[in-house]
C-alpha atoms as a PDB file:
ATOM      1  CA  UNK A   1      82.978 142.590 186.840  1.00  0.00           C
ATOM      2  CA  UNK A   2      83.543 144.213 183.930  1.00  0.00           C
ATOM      3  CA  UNK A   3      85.570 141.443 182.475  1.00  0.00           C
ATOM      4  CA  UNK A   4      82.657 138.738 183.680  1.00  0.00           C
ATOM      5  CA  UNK A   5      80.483 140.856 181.247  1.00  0.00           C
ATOM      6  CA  UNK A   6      82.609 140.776 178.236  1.00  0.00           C
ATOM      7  CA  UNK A   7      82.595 137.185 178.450  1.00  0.00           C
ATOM      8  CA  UNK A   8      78.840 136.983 178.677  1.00  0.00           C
ATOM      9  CA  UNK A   9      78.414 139.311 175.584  1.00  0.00           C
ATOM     10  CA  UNK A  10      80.973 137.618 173.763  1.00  0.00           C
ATOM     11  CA  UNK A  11      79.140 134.086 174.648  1.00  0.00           C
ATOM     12  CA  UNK A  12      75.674 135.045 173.827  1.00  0.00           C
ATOM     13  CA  UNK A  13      77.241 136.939 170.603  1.00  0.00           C
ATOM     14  CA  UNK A  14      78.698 133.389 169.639  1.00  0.00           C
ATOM     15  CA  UNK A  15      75.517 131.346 170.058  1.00  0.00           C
ATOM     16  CA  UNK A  16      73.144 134.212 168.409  1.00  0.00           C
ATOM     17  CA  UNK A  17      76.089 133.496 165.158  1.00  0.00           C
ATOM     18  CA  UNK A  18      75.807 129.593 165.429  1.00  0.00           C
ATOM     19  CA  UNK A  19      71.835 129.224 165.608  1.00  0.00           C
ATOM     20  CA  UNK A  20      72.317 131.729 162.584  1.00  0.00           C
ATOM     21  CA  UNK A  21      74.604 129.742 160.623  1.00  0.00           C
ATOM     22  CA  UNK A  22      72.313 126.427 161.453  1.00  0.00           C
ATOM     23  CA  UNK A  23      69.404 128.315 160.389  1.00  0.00           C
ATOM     24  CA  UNK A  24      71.029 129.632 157.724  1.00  0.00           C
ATOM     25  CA  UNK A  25      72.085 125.985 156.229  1.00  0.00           C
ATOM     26  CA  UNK A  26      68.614 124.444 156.567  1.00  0.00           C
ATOM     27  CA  UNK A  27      67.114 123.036 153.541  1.00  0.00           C
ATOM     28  CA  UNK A  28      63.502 123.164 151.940  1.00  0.00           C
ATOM     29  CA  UNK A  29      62.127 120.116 151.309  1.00  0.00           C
ATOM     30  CA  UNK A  30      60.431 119.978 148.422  1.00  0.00           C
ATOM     31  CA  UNK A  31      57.665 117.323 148.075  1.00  0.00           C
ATOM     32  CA  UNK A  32      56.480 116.322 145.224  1.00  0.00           C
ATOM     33  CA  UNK A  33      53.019 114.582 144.012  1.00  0.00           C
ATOM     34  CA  UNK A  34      52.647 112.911 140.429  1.00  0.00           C
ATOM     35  CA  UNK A  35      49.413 112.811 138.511  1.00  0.00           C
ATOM     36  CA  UNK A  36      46.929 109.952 138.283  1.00  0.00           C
ATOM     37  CA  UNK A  37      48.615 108.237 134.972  1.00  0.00           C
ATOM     38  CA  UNK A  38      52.107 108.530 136.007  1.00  0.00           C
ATOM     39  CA  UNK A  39      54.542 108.640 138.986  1.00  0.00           C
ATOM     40  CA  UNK A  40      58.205 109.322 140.138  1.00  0.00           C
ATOM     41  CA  UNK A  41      59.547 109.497 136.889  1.00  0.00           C
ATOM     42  CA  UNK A  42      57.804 112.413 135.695  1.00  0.00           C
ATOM     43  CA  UNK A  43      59.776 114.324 138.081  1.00  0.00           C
ATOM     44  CA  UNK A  44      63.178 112.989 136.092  1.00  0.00           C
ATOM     45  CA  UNK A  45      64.270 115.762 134.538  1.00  0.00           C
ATOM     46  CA  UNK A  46      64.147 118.192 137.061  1.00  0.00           C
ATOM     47  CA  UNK A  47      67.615 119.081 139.180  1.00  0.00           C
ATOM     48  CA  UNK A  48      67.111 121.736 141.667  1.00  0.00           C
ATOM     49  CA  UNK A  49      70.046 122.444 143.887  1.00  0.00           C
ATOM     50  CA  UNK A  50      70.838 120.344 146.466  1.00  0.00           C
ATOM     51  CA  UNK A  51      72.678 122.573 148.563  1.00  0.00           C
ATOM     52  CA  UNK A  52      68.699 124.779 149.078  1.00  0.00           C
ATOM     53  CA  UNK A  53      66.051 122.232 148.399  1.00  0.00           C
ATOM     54  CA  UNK A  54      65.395 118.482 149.117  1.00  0.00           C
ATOM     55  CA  UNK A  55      63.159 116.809 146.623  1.00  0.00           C
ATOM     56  CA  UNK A  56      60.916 113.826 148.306  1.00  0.00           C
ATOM     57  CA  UNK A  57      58.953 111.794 146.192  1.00  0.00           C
ATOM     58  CA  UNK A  58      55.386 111.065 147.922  1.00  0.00           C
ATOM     59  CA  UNK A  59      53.659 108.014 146.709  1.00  0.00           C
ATOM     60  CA  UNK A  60      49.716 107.214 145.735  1.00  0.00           C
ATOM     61  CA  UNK A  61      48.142 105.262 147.808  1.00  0.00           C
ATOM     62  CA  UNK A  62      44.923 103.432 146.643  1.00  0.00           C
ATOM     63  CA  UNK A  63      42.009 105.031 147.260  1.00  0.00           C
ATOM     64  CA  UNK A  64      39.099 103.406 149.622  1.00  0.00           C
ATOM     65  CA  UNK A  65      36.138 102.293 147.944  1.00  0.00           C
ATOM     66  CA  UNK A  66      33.326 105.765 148.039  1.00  0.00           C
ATOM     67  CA  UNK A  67      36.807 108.125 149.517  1.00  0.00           C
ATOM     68  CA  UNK A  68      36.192 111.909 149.009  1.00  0.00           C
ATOM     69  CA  UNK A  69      39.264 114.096 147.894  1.00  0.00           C
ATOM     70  CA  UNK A  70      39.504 115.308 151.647  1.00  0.00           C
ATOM     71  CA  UNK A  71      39.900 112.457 153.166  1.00  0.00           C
ATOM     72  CA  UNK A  72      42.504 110.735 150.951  1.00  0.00           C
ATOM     73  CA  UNK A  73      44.574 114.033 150.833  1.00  0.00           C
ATOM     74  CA  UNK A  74      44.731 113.445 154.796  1.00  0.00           C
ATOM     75  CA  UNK A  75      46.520 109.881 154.184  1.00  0.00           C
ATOM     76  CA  UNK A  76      48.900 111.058 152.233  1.00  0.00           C
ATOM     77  CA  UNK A  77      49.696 114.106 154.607  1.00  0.00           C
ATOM     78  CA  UNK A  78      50.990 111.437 156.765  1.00  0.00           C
ATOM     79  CA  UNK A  79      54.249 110.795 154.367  1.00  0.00           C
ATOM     80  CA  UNK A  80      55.341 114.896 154.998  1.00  0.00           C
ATOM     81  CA  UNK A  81      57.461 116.164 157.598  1.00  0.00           C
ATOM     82  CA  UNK A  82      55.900 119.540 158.527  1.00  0.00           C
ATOM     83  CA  UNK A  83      59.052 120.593 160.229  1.00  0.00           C
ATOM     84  CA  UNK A  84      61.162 123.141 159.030  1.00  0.00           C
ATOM     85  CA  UNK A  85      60.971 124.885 156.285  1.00  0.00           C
ATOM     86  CA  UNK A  86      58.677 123.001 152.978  1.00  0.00           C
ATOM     87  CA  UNK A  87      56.515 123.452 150.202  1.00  0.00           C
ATOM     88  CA  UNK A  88      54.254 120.404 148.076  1.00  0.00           C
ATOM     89  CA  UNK A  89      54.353 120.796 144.071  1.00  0.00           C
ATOM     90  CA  UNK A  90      51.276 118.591 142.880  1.00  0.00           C
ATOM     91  CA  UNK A  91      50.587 117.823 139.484  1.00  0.00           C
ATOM     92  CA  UNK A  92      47.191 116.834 137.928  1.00  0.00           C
ATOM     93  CA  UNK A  93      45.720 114.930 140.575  1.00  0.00           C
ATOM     94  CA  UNK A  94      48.278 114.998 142.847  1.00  0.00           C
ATOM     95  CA  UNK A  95      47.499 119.302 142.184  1.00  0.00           C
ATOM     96  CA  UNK A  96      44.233 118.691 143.868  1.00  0.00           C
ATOM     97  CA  UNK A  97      45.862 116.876 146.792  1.00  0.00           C
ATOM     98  CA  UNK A  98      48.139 119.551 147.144  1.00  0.00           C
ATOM     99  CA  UNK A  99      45.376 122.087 147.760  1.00  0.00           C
ATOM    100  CA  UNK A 100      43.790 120.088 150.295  1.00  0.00           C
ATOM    101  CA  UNK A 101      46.959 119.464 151.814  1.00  0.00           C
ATOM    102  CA  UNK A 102      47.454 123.313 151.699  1.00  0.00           C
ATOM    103  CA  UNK A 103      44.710 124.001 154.122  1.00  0.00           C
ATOM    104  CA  UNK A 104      45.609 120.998 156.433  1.00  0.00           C
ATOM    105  CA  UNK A 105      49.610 121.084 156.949  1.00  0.00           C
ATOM    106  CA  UNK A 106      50.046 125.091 156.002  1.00  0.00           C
ATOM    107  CA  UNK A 107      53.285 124.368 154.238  1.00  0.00           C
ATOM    108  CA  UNK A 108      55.696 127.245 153.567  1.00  0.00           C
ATOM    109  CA  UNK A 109      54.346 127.163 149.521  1.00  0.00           C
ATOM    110  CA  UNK A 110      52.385 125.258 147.260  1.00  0.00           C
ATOM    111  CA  UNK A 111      52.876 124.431 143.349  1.00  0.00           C
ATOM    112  CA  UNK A 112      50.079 122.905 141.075  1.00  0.00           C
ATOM    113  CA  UNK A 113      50.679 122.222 137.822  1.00  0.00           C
ATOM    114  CA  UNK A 114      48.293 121.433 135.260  1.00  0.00           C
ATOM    115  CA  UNK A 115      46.020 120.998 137.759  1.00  0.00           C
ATOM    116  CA  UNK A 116      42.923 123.033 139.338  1.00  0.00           C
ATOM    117  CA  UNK A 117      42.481 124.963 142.781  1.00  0.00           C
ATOM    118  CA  UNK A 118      38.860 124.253 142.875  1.00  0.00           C
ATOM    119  CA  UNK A 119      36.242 122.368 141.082  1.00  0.00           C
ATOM    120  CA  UNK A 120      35.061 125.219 139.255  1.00  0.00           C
ATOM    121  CA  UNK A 121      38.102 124.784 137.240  1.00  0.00           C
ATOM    122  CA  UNK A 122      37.776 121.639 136.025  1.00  0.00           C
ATOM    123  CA  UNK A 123      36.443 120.977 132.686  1.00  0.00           C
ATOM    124  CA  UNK A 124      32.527 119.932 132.266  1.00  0.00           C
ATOM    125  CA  UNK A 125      33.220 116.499 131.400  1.00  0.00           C
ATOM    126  CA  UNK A 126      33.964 115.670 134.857  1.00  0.00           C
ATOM    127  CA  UNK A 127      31.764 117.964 136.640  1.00  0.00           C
ATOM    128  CA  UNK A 128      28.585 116.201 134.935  1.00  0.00           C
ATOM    129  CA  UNK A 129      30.008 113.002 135.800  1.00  0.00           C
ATOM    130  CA  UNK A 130      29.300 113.596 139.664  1.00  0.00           C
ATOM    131  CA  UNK A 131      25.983 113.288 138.797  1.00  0.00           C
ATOM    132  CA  UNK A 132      25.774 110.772 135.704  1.00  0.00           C
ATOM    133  CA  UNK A 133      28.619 108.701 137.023  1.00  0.00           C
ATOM    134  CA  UNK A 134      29.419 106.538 133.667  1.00  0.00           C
ATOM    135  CA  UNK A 135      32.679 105.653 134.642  1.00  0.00           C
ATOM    136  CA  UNK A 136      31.264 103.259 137.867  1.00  0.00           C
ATOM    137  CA  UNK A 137      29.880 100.945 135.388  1.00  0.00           C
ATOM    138  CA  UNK A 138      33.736 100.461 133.612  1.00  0.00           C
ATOM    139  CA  UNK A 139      35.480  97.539 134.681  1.00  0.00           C
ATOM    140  CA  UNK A 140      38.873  98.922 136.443  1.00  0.00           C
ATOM    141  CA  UNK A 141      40.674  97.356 133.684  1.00  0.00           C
ATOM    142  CA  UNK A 142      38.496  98.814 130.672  1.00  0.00           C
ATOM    143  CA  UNK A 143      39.579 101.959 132.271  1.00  0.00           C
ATOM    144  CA  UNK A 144      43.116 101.692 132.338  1.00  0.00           C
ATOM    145  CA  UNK A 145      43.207 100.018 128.867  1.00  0.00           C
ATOM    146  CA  UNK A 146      40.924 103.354 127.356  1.00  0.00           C
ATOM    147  CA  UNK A 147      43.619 105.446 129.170  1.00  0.00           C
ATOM    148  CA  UNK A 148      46.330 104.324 126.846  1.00  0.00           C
ATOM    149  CA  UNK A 149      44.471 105.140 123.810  1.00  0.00           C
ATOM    150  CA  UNK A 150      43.063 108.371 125.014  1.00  0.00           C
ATOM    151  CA  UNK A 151      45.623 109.962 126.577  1.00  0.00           C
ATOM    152  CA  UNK A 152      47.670 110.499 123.270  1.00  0.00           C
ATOM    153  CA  UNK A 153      44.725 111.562 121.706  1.00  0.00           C
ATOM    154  CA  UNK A 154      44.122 114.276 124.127  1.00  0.00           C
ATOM    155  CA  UNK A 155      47.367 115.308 124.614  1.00  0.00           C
ATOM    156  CA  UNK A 156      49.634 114.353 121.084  1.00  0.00           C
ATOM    157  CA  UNK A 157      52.792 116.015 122.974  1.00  0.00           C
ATOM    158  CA  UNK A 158      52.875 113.121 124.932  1.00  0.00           C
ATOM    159  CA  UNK A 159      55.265 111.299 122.038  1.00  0.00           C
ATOM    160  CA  UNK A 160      57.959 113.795 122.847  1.00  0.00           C
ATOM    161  CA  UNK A 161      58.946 111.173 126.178  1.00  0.00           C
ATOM    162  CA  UNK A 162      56.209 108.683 124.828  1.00  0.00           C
ATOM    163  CA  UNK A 163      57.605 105.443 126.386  1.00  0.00           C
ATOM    164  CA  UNK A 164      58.393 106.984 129.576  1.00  0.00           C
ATOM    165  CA  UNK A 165      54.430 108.148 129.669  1.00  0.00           C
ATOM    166  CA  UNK A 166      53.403 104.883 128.244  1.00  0.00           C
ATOM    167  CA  UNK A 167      55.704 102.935 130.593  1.00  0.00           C
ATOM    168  CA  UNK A 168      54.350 104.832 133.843  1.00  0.00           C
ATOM    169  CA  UNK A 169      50.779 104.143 132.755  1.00  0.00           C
ATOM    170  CA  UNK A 170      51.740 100.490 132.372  1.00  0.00           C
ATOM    171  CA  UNK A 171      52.723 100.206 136.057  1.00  0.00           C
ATOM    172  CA  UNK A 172      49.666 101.473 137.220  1.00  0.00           C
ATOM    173  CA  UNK A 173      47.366  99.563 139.340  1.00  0.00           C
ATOM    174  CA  UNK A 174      44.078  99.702 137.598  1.00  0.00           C
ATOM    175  CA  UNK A 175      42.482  99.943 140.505  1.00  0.00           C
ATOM    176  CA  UNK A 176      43.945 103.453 141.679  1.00  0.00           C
ATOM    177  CA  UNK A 177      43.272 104.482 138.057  1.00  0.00           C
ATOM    178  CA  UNK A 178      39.365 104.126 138.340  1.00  0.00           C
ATOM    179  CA  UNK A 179      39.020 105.414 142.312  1.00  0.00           C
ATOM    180  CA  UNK A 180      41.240 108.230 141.475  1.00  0.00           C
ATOM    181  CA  UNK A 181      38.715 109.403 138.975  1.00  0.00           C
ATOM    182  CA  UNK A 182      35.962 109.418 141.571  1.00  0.00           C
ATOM    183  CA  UNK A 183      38.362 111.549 143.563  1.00  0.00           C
ATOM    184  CA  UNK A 184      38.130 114.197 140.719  1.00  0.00           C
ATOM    185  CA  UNK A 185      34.442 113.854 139.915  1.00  0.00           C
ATOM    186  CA  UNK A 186      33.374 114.113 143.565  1.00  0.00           C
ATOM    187  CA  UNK A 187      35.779 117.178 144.411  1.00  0.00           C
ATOM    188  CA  UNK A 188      33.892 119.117 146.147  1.00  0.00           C
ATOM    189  CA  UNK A 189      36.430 122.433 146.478  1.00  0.00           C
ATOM    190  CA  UNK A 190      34.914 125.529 146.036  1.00  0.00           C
ATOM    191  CA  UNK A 191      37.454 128.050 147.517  1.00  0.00           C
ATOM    192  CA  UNK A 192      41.046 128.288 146.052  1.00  0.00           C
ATOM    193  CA  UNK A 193      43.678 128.229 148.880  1.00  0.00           C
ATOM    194  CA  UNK A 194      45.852 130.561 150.231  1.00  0.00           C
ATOM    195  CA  UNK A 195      49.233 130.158 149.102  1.00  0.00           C
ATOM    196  CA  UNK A 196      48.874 127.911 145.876  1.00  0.00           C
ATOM    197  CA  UNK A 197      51.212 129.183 142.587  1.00  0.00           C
ATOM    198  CA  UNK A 198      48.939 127.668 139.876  1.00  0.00           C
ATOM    199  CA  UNK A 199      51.331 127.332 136.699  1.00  0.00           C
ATOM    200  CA  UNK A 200      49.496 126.198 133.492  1.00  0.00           C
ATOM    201  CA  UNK A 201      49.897 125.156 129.765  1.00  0.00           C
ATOM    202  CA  UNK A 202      47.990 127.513 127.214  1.00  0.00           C
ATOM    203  CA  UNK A 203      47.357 124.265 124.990  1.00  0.00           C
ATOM    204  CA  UNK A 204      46.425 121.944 128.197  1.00  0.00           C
ATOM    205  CA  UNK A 205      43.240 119.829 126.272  1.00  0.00           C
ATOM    206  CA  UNK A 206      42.540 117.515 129.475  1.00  0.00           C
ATOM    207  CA  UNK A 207      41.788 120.867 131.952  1.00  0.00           C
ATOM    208  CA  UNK A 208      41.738 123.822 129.054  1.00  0.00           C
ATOM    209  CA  UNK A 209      43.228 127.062 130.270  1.00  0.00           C
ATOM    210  CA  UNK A 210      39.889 129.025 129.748  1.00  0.00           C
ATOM    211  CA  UNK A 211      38.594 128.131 132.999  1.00  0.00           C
ATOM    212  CA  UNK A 212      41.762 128.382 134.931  1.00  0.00           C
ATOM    213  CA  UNK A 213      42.968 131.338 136.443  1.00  0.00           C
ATOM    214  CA  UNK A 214      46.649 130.667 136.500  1.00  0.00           C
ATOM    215  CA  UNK A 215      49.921 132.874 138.284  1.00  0.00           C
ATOM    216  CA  UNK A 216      52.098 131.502 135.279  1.00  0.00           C
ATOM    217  CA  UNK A 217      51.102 130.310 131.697  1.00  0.00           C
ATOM    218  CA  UNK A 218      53.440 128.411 129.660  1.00  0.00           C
ATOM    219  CA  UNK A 219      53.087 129.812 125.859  1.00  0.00           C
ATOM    220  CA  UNK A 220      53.175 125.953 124.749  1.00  0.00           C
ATOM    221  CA  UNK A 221      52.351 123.892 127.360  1.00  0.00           C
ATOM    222  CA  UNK A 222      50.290 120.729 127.252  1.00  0.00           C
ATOM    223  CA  UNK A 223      48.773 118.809 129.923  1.00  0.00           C
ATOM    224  CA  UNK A 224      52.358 117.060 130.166  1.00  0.00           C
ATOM    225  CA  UNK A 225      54.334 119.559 130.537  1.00  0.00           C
ATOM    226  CA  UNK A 226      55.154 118.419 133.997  1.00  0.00           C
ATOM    227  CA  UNK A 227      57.744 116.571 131.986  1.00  0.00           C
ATOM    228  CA  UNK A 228      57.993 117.936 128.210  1.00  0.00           C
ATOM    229  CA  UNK A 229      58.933 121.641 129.976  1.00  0.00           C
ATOM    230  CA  UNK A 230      60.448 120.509 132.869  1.00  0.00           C
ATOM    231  CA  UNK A 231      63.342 123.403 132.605  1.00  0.00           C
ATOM    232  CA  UNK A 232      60.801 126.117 132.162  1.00  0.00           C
ATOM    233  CA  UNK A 233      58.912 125.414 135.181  1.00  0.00           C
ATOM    234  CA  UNK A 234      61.786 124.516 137.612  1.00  0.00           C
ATOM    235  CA  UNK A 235      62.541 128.205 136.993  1.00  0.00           C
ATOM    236  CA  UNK A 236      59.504 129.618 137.992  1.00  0.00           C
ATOM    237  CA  UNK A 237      59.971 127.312 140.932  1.00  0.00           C
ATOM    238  CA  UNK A 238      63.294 128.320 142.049  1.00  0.00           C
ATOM    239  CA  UNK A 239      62.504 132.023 142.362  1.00  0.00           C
ATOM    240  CA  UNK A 240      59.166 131.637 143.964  1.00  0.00           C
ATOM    241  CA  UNK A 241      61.192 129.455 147.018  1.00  0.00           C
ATOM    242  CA  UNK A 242      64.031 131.799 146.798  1.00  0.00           C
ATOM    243  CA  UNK A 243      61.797 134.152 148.736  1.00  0.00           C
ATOM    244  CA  UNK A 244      60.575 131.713 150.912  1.00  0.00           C
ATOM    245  CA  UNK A 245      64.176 130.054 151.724  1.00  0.00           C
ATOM    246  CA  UNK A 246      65.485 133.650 152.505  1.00  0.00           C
ATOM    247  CA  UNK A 247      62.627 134.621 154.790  1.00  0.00           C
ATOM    248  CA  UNK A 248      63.697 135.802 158.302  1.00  0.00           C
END
């Protein structure tokens, strides 16, 4: 009898190790949403360790015609896997997603970056437009053309990886370019959700830091940082999911 028991223990103490070790080697996928002028690539210079996170790239899809924020955020929730262990970095636009997202899916974590949590925090420019909607009259292609000669102007960091920046903006469709800025101007987000780490440049022109209330300012960041500081902010990053990958 005695012996029967040992072997029980020493079974049950051999399974309680193997879901440990199985637990212990699961990954955190990491997804990650671009802004509204650029895509995959300005996610190249970041290299997070393979062996702890996943990186998955989730792509834009083109708005509907009159789509709220909500309701396209709720699309694009269909491209994450919500099991396991994950967390959604969104920049720009793809920040604004991310909050929706955070309230809908309840991921693990959630990274904007030079982005907003609500629309209180975005600049007056495209709060007024919600109600003087200027940019409805554009053509789509107008738009996208104005984009190229704005965006440097706005933010003149952008030459530091110019032709990757120009070269993303190049490839996309006009279309998305002009919905996706009725997705911003008809935000309606009051509340900032729970678990969002807002990191931030100080010299951000397109959504100025003054009406941001950020967990992490970088000293020289611009509104492309995303890419121009890539190093700085996969450190911040990495120790916020170290927590979260070593939680019980």
């Amino acid at each position: 009898m005695l012996r029967k028991l040992k072997l029980i223990v020493l079974f049950y103490s051999s399974l309680c190790l193997w879901f440990g070790e199985l637990y212990a080697q699961e990954k955190l996928k990491l997804y990650l949403i671009p802004g509204q002028g650029s895509d995959h690539r300005v996610f190249q210079d970041y290299h997070f360790d393979t062996s702890f996170i996943d990186t998955i790239h989730v792509r834009f899809l083109l708005p509907n015609r009159g789509e709220r924020m909500l309701s396209y955020a709720s699309r694009m929730a269909e491209q994450i896997d919500t099991n396991g262990y994950y967390a959604i970095m969104g920049v720009s636009l793809g920040g604004m997603i991310a909050c929706e997202l955070a309230d809908k899916l309840n991921p693990d974590k959630v990274f904007i970056v030079s982005s907003a949590k609500n629309r209180k925090e975005l600049p007056v420019g495209y709060r007024t437009q919600r109600y003087v909607p200027i940019y409805s009259i554009v053509p789509a292609g107008i738009v996208k053309a104005g984009s190229f000669v704005l965006q440097p102007l706005f933010e003149p960091d952008r030459k530091r990886h110019k032709q990757v920046f120009k070269s993303m903006l190049k490839d996309m469709d006009k279309r998305f370019i002009k919905r996706a800025i009725r997705l911003i101007v008809t935000w309606n987000r009051e509340q900032s959700p729970e678990k969002v780490v807002h990191i931030h440049g100080a010299k951000d022109s397109t959504i100025p830091i003054r009406r941001v209330e950020a967990d992490y300012i970088i000293e020289e960041g611009s509104h492309m940082m995303t890419l121009n500081q890539a190093a700085e902010i996969q450190k911040i990053i990495e120790v916020e999911l170290g927590g979260t990958c070593a939680a019980p």
